[in-house]
Protein backbone atom coordinates (compact mmCIF):
# COMPACT_ATOMS: atom_id res chain seq x y z
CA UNK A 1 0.00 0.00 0.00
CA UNK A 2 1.12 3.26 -0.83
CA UNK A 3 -0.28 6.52 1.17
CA UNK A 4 0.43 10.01 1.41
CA UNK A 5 -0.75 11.63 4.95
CA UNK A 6 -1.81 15.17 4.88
CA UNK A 7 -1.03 17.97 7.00
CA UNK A 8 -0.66 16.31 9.60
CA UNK A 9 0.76 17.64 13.01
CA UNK A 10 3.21 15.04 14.50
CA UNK A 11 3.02 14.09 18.30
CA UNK A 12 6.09 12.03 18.92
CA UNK A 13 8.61 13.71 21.50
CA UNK A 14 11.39 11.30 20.82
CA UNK A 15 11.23 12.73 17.17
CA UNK A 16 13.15 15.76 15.12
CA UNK A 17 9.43 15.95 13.93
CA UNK A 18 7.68 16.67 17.42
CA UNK A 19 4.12 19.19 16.93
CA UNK A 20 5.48 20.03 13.44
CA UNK A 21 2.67 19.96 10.81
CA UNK A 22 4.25 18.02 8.01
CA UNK A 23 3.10 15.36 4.76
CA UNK A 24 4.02 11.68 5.77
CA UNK A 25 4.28 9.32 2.62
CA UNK A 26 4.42 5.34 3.38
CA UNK A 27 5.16 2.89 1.02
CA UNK A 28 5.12 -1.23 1.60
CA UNK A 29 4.56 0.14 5.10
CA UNK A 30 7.83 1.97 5.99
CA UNK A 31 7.38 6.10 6.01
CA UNK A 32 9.55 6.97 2.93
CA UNK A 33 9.67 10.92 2.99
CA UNK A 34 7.91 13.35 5.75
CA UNK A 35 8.58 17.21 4.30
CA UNK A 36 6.27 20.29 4.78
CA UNK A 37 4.55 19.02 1.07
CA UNK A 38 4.68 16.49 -0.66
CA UNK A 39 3.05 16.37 -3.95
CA UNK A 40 0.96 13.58 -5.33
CA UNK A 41 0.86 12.29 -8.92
CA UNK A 42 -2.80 10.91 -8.40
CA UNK A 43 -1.62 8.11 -8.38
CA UNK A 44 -1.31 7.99 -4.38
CA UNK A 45 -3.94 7.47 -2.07
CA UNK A 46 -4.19 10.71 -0.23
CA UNK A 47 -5.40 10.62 3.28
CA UNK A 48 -7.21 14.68 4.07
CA UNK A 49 -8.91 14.68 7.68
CA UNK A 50 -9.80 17.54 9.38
CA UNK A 51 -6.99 18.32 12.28
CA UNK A 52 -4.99 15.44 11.63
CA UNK A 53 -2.67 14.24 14.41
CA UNK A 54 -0.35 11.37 14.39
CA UNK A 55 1.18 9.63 17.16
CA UNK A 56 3.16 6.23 17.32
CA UNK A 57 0.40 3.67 17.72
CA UNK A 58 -1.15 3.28 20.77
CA UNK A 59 -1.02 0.60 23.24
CA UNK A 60 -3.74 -1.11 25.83
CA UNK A 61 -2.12 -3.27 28.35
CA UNK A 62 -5.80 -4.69 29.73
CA UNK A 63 -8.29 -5.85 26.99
CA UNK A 64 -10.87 -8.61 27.18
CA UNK A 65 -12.44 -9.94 24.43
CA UNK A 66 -14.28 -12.83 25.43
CA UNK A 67 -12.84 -15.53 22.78
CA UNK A 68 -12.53 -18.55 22.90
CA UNK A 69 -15.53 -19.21 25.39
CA UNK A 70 -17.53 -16.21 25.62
CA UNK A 71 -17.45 -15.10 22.40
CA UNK A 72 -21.07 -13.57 22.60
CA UNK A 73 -19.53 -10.76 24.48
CA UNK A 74 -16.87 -10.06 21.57
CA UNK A 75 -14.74 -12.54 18.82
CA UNK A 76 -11.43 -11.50 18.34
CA UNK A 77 -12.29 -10.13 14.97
CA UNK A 78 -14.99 -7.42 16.58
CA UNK A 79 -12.46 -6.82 19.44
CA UNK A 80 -9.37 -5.61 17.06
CA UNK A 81 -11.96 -3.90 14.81
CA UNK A 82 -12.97 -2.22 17.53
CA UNK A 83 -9.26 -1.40 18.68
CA UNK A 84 -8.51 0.03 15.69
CA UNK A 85 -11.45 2.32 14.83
CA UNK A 86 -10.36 3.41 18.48
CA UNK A 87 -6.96 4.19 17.98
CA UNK A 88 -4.91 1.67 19.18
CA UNK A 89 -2.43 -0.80 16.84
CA UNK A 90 -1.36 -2.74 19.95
CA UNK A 91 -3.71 -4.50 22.46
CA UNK A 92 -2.59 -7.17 25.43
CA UNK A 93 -5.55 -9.29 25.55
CA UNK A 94 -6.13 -11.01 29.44
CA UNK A 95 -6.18 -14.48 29.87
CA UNK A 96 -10.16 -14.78 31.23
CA UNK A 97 -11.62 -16.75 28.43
CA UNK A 98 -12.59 -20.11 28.41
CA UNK A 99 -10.51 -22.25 28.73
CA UNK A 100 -8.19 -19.76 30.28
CA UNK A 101 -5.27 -19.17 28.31
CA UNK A 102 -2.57 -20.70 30.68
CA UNK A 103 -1.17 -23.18 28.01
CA UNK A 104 1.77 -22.55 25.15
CA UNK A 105 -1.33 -23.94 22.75
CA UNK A 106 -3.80 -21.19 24.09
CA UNK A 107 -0.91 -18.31 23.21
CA UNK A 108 -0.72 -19.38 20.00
CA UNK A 109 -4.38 -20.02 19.30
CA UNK A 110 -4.99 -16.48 20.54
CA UNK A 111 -1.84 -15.41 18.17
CA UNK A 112 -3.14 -17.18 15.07
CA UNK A 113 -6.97 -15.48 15.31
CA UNK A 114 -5.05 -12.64 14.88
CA UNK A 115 -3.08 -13.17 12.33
CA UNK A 116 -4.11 -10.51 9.21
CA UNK A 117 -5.20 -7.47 11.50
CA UNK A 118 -3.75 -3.91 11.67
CA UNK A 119 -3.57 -4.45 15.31
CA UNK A 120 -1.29 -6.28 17.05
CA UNK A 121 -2.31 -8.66 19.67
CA UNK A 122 -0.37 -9.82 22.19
CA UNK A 123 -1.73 -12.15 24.68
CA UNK A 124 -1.29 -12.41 28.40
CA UNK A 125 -0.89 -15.68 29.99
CA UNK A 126 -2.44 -16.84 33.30
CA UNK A 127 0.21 -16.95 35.78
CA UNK A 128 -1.52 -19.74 37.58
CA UNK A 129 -2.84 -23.19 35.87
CA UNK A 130 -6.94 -22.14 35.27
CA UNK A 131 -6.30 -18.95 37.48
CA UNK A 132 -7.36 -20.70 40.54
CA UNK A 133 -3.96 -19.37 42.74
CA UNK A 134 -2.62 -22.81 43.25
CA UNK A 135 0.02 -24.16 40.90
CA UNK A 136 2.14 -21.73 38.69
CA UNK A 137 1.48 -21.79 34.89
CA UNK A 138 3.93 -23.00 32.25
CA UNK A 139 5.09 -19.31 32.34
CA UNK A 140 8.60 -20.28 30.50
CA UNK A 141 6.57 -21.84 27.51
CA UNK A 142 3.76 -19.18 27.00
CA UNK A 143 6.69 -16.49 27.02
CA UNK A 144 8.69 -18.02 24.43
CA UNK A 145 4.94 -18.52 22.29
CA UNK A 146 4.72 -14.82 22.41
CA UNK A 147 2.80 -13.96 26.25
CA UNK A 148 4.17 -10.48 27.18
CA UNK A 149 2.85 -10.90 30.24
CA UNK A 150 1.42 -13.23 33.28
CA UNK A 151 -1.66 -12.61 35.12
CA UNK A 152 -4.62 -14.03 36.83
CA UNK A 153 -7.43 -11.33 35.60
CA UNK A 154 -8.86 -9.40 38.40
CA UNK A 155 -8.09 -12.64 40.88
CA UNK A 156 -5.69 -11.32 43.68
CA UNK A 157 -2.79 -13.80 44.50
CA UNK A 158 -3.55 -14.90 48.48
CA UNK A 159 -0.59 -17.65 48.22
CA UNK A 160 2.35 -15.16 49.22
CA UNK A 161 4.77 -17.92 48.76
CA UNK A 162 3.22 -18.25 45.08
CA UNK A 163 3.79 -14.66 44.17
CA UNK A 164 7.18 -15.10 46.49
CA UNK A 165 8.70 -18.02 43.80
CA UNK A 166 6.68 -16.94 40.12
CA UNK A 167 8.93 -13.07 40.62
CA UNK A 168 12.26 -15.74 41.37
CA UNK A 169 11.32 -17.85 38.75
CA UNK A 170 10.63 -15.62 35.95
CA UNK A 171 13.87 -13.58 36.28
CA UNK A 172 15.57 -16.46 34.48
CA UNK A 173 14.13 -15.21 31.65
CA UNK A 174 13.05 -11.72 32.41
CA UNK A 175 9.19 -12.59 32.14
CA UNK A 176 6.83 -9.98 33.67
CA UNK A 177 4.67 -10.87 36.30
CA UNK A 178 1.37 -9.09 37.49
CA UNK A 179 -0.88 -8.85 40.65
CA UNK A 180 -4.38 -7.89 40.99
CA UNK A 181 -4.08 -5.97 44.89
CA UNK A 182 -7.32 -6.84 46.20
CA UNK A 183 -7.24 -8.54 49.16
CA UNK A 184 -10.50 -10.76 49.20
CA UNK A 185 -10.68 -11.38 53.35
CA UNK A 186 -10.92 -7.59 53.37
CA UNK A 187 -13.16 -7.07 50.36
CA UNK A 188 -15.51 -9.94 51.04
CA UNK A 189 -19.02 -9.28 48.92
CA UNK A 190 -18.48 -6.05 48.37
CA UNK A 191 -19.57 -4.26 45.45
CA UNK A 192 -18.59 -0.69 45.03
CA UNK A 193 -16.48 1.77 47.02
CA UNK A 194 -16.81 1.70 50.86
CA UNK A 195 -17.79 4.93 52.05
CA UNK A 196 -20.66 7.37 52.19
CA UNK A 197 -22.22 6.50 49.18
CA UNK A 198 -22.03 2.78 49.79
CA UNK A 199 -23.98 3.47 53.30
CA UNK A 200 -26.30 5.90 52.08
CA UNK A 201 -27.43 3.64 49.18
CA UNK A 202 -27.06 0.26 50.95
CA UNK A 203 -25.03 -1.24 49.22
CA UNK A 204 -21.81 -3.70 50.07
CA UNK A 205 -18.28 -1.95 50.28
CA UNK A 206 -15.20 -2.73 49.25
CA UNK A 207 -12.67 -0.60 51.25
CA UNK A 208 -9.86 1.05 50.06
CA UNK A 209 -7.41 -1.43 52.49
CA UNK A 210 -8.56 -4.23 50.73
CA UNK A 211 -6.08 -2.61 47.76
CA UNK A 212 -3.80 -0.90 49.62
CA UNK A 213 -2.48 -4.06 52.22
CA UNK A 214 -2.41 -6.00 49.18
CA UNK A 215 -0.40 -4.02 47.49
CA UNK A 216 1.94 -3.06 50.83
CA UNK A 217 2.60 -7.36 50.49
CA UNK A 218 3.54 -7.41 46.80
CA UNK A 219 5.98 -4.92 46.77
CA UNK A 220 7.35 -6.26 50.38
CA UNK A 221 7.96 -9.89 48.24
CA UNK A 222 9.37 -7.64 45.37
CA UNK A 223 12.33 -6.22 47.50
CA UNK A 224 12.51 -9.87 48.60
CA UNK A 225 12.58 -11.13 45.71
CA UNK A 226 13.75 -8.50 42.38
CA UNK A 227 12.32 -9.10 39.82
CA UNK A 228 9.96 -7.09 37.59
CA UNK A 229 6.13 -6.03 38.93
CA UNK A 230 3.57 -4.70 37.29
CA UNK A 231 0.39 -3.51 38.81
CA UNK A 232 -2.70 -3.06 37.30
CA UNK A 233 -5.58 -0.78 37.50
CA UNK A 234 -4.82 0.90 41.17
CA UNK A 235 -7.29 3.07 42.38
CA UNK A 236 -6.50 4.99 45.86
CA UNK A 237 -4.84 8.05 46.78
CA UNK A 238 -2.49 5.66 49.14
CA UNK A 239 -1.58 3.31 46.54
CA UNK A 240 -0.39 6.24 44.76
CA UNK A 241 1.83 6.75 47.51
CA UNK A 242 2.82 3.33 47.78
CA UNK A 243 4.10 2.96 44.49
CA UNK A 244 5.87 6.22 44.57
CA UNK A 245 7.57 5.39 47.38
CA UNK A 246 8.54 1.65 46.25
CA UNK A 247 10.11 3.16 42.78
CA UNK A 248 12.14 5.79 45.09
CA UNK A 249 13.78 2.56 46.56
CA UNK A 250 14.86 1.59 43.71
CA UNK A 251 12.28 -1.68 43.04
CA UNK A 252 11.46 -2.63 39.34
CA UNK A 253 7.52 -2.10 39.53
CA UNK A 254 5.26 -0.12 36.96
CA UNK A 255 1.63 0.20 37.22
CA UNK A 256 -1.34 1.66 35.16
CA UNK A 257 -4.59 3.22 36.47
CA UNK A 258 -8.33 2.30 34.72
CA UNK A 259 -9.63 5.27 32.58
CA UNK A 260 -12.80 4.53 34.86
CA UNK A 261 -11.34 5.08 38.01
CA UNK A 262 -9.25 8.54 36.53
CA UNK A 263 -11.88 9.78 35.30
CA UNK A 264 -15.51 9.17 37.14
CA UNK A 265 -15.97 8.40 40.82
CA UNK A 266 -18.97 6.78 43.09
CA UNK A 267 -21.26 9.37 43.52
CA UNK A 268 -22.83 7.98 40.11
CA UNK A 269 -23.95 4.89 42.01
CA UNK A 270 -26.69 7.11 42.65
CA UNK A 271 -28.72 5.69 39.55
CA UNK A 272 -27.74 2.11 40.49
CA UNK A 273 -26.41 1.77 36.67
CA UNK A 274 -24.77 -1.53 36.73
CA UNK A 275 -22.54 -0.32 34.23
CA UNK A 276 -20.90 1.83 36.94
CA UNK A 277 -20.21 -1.67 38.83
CA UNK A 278 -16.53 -2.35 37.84
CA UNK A 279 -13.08 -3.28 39.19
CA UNK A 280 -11.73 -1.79 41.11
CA UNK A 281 -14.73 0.28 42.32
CA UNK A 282 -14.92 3.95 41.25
CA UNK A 283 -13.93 5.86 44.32
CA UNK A 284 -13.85 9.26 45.63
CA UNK A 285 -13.00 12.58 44.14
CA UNK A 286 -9.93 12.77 46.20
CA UNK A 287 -8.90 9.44 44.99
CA UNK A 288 -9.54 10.79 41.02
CA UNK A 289 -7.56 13.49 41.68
CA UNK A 290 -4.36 11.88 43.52
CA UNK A 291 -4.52 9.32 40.55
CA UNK A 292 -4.31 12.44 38.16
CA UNK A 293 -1.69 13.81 39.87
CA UNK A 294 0.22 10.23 39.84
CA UNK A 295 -0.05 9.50 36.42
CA UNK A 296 1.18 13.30 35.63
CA UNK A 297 4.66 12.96 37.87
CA UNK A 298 5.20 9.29 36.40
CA UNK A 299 4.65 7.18 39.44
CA UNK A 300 1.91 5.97 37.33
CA UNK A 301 3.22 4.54 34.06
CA UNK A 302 0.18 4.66 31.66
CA UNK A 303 -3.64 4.19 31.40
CA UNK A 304 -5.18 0.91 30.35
CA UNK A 305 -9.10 1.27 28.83
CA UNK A 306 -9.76 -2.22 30.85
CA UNK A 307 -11.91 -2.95 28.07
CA UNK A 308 -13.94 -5.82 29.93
CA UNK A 309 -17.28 -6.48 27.39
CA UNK A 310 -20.40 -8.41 29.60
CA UNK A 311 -23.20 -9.60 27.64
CA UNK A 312 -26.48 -8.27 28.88
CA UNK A 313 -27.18 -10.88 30.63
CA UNK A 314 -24.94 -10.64 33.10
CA UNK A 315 -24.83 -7.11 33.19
CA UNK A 316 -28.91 -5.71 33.09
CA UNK A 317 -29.87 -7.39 36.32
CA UNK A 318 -29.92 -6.28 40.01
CA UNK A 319 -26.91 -4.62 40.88
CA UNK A 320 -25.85 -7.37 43.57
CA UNK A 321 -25.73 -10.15 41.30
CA UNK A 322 -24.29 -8.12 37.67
CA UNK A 323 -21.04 -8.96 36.50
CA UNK A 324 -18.30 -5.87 37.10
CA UNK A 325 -17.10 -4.45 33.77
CA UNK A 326 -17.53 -1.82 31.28
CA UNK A 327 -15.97 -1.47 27.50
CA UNK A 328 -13.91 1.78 27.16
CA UNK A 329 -11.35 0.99 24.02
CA UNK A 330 -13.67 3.67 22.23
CA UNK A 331 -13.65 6.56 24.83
CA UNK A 332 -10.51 5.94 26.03
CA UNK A 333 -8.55 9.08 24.07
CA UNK A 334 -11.67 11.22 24.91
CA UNK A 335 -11.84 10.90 28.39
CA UNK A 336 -8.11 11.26 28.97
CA UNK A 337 -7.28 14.44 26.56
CA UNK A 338 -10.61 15.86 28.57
CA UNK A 339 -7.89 15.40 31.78
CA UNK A 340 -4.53 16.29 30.20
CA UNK A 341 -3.44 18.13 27.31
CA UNK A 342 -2.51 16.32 23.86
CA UNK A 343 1.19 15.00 24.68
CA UNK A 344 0.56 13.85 27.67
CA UNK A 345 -2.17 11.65 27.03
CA UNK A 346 -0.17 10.12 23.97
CA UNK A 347 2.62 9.73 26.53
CA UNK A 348 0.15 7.58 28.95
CA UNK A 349 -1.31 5.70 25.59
CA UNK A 350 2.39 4.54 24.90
CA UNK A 351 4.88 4.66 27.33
CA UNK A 352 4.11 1.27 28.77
CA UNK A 353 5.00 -0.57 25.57
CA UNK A 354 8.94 -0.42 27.08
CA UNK A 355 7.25 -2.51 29.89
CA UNK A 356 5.66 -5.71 28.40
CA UNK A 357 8.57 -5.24 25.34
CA UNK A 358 6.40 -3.77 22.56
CA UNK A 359 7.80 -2.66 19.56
CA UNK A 360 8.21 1.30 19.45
CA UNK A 361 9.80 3.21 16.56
CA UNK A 362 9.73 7.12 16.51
CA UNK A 363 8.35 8.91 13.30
CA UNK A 364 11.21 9.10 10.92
CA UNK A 365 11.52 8.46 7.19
CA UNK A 366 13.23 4.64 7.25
CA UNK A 367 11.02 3.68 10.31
CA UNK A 368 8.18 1.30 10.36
CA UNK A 369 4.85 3.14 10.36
CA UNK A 370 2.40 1.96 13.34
CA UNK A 371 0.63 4.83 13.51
CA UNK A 372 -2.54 6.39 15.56
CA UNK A 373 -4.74 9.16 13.36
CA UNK A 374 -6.55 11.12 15.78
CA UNK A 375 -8.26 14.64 16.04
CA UNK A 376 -7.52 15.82 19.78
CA UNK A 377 -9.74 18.93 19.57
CA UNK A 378 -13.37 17.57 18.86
CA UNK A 379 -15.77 17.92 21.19
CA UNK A 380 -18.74 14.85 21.67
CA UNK A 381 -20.52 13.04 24.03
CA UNK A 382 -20.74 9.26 24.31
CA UNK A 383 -23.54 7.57 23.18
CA UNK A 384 -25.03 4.01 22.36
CA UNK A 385 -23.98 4.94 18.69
CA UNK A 386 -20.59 5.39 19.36
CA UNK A 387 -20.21 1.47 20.84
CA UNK A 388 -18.62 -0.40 17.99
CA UNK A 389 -18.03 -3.42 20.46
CA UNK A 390 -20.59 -6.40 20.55
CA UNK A 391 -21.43 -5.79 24.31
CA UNK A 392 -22.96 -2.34 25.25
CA UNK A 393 -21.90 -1.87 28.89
CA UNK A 394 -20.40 0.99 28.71
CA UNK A 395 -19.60 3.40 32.26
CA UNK A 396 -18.87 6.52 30.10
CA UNK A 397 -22.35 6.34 28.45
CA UNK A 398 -23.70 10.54 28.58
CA UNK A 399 -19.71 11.06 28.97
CA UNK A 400 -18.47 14.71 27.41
CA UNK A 401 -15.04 13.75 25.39
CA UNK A 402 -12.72 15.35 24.15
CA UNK A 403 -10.32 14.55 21.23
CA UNK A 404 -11.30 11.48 18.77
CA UNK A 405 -9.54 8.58 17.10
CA UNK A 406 -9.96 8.43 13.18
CA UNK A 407 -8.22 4.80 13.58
CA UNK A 408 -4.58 3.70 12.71
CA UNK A 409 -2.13 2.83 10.42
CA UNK A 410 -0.18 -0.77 11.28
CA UNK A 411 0.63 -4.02 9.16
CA UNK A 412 0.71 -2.06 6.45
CA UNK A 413 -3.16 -1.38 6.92
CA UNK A 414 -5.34 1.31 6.95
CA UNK A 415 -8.03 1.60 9.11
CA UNK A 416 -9.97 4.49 9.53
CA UNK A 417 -13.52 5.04 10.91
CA UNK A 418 -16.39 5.56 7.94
């Protein structure tokens, strides 16, 4: 394929190229010539869209997608469809199908589904055999299939000792290991965030410590251990400080905040949506903000989507007994650019690709083009038309964006939205 990008303005700080406004041509894939204008014989499909920005491709370190085993909630095909018309070329896709991908065969079933797509998938395996938290994985295998990554979705590691040997083990061959901090004694039935709202409305908590003394153990077993951590989705003001405090010392741990829990916080249980039922629980303002502030400064390394499609179901019933989850690959760039201006939300999009070993190549002529096309000034709100995913549970639903993906460039593919 043979393109020729159009004025478009270049977000890519470890580029000569950097908020400059410039023609991008890419042949067989590969960006041949970027200059101020390049003309076209005709002959080259020319790409016009109204404030055209271009980042290196973007990168979601917590999808779901359902298949194999659920695929009525999404198929792999609807997922990276999805991903793309969303503006990301790279997705890690969790390990809670079924069965659950804790095998070198499940990796490369995962891998060869797909195989053809614009966006790259790269799975995650379980780091326990069926996620129970009782036997570790093949975790040597999966890596060398192509897992980036080992986790038990959303299911905490109680077995210290576990957690204690799979951060020994997998430093023979630098695998990266992650653990969900909820600690279920704590947590019990709970529901959303324990605190006023959760009394007022009646409904079961799920405090704050249940996170935080979870997370106090993992990073104690990290400075046992080394190794390399990676936590996902945090959601407290103290974890914030936890993790800030653990990097000072010098331990190799990353972690990545929900767009849910940046963005909105519990006093929308009031409606008893159970879209607003996810994991962790949206918490307070003061949480929102402290999570803001962390992912600012660094201490938190990027922003997942945590993409997590329920069929209705399991999602339109009483709020005790629906599933936790919402989508968010398609307001994911809206409701972060709403927070932070245009180069730092590309930097939160991308910068943990260095962490589960993603490909990355800055915007030069030479370079591979896996691009994001995007238009960070638009104004929208969210609506049931915007879902492209199969499932519909959606917390950003009545949401005011801002900043919209026209879709990507990767595997020598374009993929832009209609």
């Amino acid at each position: 394929m043979k393109i020729l990008l159009k004025s478009a303005t270049i977000v890519d700080p470890s580029g000569k190229h950097h908020l400059k406004q410039r023609d991008i041509l890419i042949e067989k894939g590969i960006i041949i010539k970027i200059a101020a204008t390049i003309p076209n014989d005709k002959k080259i499909k020319e790409v016009v869209l109204k404030d055209l920005h271009i980042s290196q491709g973007w990168f979601d370190p917590s999808v779901s997608f359902g298949e194999p085993g659920y695929e009525e909630r999404e198929t792999i095909d609807t997922g990276l469809q999805t991903a793309a018309l969303s503006g990301f070329a790279h997705v890690a896709v969790n390990a809670n199908t079924q069965p659950i991908t804790d095998s070198k065969s499940n990796i490369k079933y995962l891998r060869s589904k797909a195989e053809g797509h614009a966006v790259n998938l790269y799975p995650i395996g379980a780091l326990t055999v069926e996620s129970k938290g009782i036997d570790l994985a093949e975790l040597y295998d999966m890596q060398n299939e192509g897992a980036v990554s080992f986790y038990d979705h959303k299911k905490p590691i109680s077995n210290a000792n576990l957690l204690k040997i799979a951060l020994q083990y997998t430093q023979s061959f630098d695998g990266l290991v992650q653990s969900f901090p909820f600690e279920t004694s704590v947590a019990r039935n709970g529901m959303v965030n324990e605190e006023i709202n959760s009394t007022r409305l009646g409904l079961k908590g799920i405090p704050a410590l249940s996170e935080e003394l979870q997370l106090v153990r993992d990073l104690h077993l990290l400075a046992y251990t080394g190794g390399k951590l990676h936590v996902p989705t945090i959601s407290t003001k103290k974890s914030v400080a936890l993790v800030k405090e653990a990097k000072k010392k010098g331990l190799n741990v990353t972690c990545s905040v929900a767009l849910s829990n940046l963005i909105l916080t519990d006093d929308l249980l009031e409606t008893f949506d159970t879209n607003y039922k996810v994991l962790p629980p949206l918490r307070t303002k003061e949480d929102s903000k402290a999570l803001l502030k962390g992912l600012k400064e660094g201490t938190i390394d990027g922003v997942t989507s945590d993409h997590n499609p329920i069929d209705v179901e399991h999602k339109k019933i009483e709020f005790d007994h629906a599933y936790f989850g919402s989508i968010g690959l398609e307001s994911c760039f809206g409701g972060l650019h709403k927070e932070m201006n245009v180069e730092a939300a590309v930097s939160a999009l991308t910068n943990l690709k260095s962490v589960f070993k993603i490909p990355s190549e800055r915007i030069e002529e030479g370079n591979k083009a896996t691009l994001t096309l995007f238009n960070p000034n638009v104004k929208w709100t969210f609506t049931k038309d915007d879902i492209m995913s199969t499932s519909a549970n959606s917390a950003f639903l009545g949401e005011t964006l801002k900043g919209k993906a026209y879709g990507i460039f990767s595997n020598d593919q374009l993929i832009l939205n209609s």
